[in-house]
Protein backbone atom coordinates (compact mmCIF):
# COMPACT_ATOMS: atom_id res chain seq x y z
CA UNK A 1 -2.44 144.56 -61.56
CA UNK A 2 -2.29 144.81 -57.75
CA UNK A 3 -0.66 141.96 -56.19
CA UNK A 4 -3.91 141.62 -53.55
CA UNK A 5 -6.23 138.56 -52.69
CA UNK A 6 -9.60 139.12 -53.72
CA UNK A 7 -11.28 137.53 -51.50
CA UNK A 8 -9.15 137.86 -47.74
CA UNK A 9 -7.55 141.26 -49.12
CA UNK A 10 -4.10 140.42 -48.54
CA UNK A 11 -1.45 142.48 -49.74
CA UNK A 12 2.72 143.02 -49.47
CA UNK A 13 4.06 143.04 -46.04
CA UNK A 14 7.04 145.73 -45.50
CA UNK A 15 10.51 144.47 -44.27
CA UNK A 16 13.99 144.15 -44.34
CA UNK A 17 16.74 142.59 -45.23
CA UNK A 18 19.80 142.69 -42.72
CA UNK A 19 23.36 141.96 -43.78
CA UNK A 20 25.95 140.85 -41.24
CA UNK A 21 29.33 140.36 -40.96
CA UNK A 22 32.15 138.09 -38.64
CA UNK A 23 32.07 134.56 -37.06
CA UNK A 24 29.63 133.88 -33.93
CA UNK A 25 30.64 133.48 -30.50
CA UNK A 26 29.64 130.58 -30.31
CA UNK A 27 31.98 129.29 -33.46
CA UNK A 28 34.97 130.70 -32.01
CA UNK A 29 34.53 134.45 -33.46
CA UNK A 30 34.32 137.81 -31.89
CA UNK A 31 29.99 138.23 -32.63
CA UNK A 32 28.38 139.07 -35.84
CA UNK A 33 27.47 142.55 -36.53
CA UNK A 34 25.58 144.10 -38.74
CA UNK A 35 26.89 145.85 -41.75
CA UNK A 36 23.70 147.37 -43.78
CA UNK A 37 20.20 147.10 -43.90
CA UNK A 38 17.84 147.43 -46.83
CA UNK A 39 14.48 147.29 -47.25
CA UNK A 40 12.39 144.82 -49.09
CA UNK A 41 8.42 143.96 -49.21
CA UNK A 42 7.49 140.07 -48.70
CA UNK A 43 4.52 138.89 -51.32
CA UNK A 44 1.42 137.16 -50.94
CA UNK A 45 1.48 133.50 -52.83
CA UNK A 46 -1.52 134.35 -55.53
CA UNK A 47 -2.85 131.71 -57.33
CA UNK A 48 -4.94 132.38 -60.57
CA UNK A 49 -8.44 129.95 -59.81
CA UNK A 50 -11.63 129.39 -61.31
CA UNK A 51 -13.64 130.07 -59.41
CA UNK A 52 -17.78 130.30 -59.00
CA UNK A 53 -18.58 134.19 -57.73
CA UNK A 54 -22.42 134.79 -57.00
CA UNK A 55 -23.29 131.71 -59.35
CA UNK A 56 -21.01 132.44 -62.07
CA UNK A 57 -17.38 131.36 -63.21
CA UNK A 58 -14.83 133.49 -63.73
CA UNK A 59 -10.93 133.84 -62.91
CA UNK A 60 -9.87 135.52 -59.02
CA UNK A 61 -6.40 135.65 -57.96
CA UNK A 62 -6.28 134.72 -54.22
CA UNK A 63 -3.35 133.41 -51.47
CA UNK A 64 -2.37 130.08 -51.19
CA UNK A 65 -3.57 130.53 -47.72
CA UNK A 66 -7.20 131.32 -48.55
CA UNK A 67 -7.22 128.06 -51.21
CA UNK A 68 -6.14 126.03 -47.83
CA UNK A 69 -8.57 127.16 -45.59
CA UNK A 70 -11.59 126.91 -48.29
CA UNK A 71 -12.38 129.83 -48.74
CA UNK A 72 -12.90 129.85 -52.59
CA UNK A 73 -15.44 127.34 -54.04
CA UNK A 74 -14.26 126.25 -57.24
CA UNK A 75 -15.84 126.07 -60.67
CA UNK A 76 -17.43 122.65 -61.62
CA UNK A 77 -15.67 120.68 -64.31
CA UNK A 78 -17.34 121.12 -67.93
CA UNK A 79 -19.49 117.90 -68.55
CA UNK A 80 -20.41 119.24 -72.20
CA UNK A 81 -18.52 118.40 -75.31
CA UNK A 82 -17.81 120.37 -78.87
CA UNK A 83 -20.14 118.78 -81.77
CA UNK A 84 -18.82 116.90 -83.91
CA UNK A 85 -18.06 118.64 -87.71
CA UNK A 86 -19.80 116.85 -90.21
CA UNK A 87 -17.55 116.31 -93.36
């Protein structure tokens, strides 16, 4: 499954990841420098909701982000309940 919002269409950002070496100037050393760089991809914080999707429920996965701006209107809570088994 594709690690995308469904609603805002967020997906992985590209990056990298840099390693350095030494002490900083300003603690005394000679300057940091930098020793290798790899890359890396940053993910979007997906969230599994329940959501209501052209008037019906069903699961979307969508950022963090989205949830805190509103963007998803959530499913109702269920008001119904089982029937009771007669024994």
């Amino acid at each position: 499954m594709a690690k995308i919002c469904e609603i805002t269409g967020t997906g992985s950002i590209k990056g990298s990841h840099i390693w350095r070496s030494g002490k900083a100037k300003k603690k005394g050393g000679i300057g940091t420098h930098i020793t290798a760089i790899t890359k890396r991809r940053f993910m979007p914080n997906l969230q599994r909701v329940k959501a209501l999707i052209n008037g019906e429920v069903r699961y979307i996965r969508v950022t963090a982000n989205a949830l805190k701006k509103g963007l998803v209107v959530k499913a109702p809570k269920r008001t119904w309940k089982k029937p009771e088994v007669k024994a």
